[in-house]
C-alpha atoms as a PDB file:
ATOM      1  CA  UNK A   1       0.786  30.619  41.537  1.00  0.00           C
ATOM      2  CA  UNK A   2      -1.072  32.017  38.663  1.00  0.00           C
ATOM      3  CA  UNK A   3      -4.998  32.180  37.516  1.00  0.00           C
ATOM      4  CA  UNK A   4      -4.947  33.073  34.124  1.00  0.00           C
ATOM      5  CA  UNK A   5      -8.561  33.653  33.005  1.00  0.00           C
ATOM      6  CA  UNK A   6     -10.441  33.901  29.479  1.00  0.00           C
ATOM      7  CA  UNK A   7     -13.588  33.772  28.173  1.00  0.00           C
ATOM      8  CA  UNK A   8     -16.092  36.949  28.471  1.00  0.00           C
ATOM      9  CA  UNK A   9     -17.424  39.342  26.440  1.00  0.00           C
ATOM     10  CA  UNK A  10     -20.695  40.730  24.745  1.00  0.00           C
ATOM     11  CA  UNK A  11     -23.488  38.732  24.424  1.00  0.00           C
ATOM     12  CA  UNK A  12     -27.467  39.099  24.044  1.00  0.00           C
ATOM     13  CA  UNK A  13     -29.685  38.606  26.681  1.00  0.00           C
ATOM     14  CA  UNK A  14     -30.915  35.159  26.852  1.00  0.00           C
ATOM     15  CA  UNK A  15     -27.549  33.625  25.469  1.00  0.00           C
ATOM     16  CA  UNK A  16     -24.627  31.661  27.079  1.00  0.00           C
ATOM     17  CA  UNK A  17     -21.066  32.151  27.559  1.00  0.00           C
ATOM     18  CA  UNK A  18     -18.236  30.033  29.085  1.00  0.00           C
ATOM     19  CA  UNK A  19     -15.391  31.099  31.287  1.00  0.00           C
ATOM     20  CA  UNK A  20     -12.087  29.363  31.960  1.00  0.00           C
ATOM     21  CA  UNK A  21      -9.575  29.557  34.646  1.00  0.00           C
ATOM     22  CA  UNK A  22      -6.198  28.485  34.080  1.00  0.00           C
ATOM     23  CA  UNK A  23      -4.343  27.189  37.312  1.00  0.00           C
ATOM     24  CA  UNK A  24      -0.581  26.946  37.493  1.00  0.00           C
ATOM     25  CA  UNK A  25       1.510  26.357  40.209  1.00  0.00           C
ATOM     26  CA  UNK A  26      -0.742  24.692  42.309  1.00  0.00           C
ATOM     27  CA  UNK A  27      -3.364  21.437  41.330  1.00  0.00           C
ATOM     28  CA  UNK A  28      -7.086  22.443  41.126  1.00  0.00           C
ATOM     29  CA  UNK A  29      -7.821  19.489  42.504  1.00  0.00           C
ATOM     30  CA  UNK A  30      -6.054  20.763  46.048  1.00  0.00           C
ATOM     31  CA  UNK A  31      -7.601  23.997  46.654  1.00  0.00           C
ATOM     32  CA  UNK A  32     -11.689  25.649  47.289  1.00  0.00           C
ATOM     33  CA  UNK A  33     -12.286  27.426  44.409  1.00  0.00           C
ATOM     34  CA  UNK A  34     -15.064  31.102  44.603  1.00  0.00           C
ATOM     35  CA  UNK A  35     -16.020  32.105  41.821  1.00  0.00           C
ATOM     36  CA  UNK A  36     -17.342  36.111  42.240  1.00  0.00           C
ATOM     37  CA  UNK A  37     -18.389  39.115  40.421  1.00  0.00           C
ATOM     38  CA  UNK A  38     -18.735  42.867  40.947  1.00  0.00           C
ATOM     39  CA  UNK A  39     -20.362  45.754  39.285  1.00  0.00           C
ATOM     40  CA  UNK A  40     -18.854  49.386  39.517  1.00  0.00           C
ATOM     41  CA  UNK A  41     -19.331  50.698  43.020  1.00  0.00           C
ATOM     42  CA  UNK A  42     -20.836  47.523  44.648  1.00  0.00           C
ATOM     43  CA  UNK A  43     -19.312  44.882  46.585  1.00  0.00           C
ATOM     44  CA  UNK A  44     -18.207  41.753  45.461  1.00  0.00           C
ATOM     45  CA  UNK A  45     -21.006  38.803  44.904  1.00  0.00           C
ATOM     46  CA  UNK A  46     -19.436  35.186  45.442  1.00  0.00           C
ATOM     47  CA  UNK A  47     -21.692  33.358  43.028  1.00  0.00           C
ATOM     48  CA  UNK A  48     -20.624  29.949  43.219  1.00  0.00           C
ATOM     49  CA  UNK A  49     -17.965  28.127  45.346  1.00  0.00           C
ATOM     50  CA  UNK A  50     -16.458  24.439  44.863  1.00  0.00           C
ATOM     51  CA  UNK A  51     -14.717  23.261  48.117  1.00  0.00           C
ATOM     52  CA  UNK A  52     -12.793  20.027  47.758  1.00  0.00           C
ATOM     53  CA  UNK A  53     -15.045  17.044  48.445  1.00  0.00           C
ATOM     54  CA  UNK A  54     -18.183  18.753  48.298  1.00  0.00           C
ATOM     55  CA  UNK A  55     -20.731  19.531  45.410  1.00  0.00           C
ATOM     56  CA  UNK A  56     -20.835  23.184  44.218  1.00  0.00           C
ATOM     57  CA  UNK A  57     -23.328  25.642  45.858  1.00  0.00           C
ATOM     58  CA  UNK A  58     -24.308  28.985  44.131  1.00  0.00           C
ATOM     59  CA  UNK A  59     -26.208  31.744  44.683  1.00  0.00           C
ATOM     60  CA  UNK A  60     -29.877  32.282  44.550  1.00  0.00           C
ATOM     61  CA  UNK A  61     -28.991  34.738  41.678  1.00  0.00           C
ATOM     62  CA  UNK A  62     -27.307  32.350  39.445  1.00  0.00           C
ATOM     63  CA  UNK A  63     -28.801  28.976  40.412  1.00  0.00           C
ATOM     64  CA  UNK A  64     -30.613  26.959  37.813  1.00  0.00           C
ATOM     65  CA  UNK A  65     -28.051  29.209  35.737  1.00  0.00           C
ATOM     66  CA  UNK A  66     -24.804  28.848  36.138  1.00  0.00           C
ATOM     67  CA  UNK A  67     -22.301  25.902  36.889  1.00  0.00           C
ATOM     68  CA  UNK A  68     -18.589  25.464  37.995  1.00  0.00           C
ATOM     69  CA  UNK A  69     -16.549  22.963  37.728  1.00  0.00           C
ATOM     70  CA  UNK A  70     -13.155  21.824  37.800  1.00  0.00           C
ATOM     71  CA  UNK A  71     -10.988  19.829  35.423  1.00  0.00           C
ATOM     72  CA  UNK A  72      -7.788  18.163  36.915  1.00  0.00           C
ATOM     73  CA  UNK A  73      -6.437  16.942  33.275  1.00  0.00           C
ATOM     74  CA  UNK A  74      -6.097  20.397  32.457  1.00  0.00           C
ATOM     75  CA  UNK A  75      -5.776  21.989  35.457  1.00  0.00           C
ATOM     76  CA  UNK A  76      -8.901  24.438  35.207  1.00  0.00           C
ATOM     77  CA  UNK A  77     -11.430  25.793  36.452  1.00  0.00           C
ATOM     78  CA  UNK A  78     -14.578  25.893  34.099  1.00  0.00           C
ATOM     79  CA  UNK A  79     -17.301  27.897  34.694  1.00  0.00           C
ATOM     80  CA  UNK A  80     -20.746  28.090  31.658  1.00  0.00           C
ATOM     81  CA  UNK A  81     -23.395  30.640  32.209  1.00  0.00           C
ATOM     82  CA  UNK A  82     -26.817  29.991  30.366  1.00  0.00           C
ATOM     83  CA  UNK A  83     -29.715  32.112  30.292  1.00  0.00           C
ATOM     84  CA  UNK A  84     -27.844  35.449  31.214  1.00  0.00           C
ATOM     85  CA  UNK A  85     -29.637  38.444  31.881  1.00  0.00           C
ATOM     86  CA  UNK A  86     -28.147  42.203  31.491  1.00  0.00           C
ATOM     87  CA  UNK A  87     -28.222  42.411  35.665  1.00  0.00           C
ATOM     88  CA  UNK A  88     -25.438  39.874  34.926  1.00  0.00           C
ATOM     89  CA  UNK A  89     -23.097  42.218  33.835  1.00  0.00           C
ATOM     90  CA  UNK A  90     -19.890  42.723  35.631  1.00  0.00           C
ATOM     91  CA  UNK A  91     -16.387  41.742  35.996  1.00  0.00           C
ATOM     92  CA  UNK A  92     -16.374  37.678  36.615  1.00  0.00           C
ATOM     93  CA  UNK A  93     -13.328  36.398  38.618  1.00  0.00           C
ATOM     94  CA  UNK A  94     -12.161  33.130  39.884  1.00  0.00           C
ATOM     95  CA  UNK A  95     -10.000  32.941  42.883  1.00  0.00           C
ATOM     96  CA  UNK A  96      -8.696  29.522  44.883  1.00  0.00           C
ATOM     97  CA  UNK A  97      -7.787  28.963  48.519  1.00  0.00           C
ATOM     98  CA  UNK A  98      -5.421  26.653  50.158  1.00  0.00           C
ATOM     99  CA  UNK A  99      -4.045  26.439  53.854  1.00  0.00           C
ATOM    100  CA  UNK A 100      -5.683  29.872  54.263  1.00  0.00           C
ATOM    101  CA  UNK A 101      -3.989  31.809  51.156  1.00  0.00           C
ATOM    102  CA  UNK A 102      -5.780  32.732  48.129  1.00  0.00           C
ATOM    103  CA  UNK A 103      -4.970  33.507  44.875  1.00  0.00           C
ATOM    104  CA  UNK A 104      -6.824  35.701  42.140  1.00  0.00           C
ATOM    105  CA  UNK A 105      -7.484  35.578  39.074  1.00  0.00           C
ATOM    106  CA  UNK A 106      -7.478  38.737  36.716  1.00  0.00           C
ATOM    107  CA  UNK A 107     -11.078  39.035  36.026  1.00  0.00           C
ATOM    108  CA  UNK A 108     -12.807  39.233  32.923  1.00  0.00           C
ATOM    109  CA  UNK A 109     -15.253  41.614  31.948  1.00  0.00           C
ATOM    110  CA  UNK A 110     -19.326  40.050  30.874  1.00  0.00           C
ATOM    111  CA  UNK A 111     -21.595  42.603  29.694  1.00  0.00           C
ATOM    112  CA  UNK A 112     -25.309  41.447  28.182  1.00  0.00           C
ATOM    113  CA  UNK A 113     -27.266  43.385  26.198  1.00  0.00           C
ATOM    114  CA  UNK A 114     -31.216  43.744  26.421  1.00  0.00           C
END
């Protein structure tokens, strides 16, 4: 099982970027999906989560903000951020659970700039 992420970068504050998670080995469709993030020397945030059957919740931090979503054609994860603020910054990862194993993506670093 692989999550192959992309997406990221450098953008100004106020301005929008979109992150993709690229599932093999397993169906999206199957699994809870977290989507997290984590600065240097602080714990991990879960900012969003997709369980199977259910709508996606997020955190207070990103709501209004951010949305995740999953696309079973492709077999991805899709996640936009709008509005981003330099307090976003961090290292943005997706990771998926099923039957109580979870998989990890790589990460992918999102740094905005005042």
């Amino acid at each position: 099982v692989q999550l192959a992420e992309s997406g990221g970068g450098v953008v100004q504050a106020g301005g929008s970027l979109g992150l993709s998670c690229a599932v093999s080995g397993l169906s999206v469709s199957s699994v809870d999906v977290f989507w997290g993030r984590q600065e240097p020397g602080k714990e991990r945030e879960v900012v969003a989560t997709l369980r199977r059957g259910s709508s996606a919740t997020y955190a207070d931090s990103v709501k209004g903000r951010f949305t995740i979503s999953r696309d079973s054609a492709k077999n991805t994860i899709n996640r936009q951020m709008n509005s981003l603020k330099p307090e976003d910054t961090a290292i943005y990862s997706c990771n998926a659970r099923k039957r109580g194993a979870y998989y990890w993506g790589q990460g992918t670093q999102v740094t905005v700039s005042s």
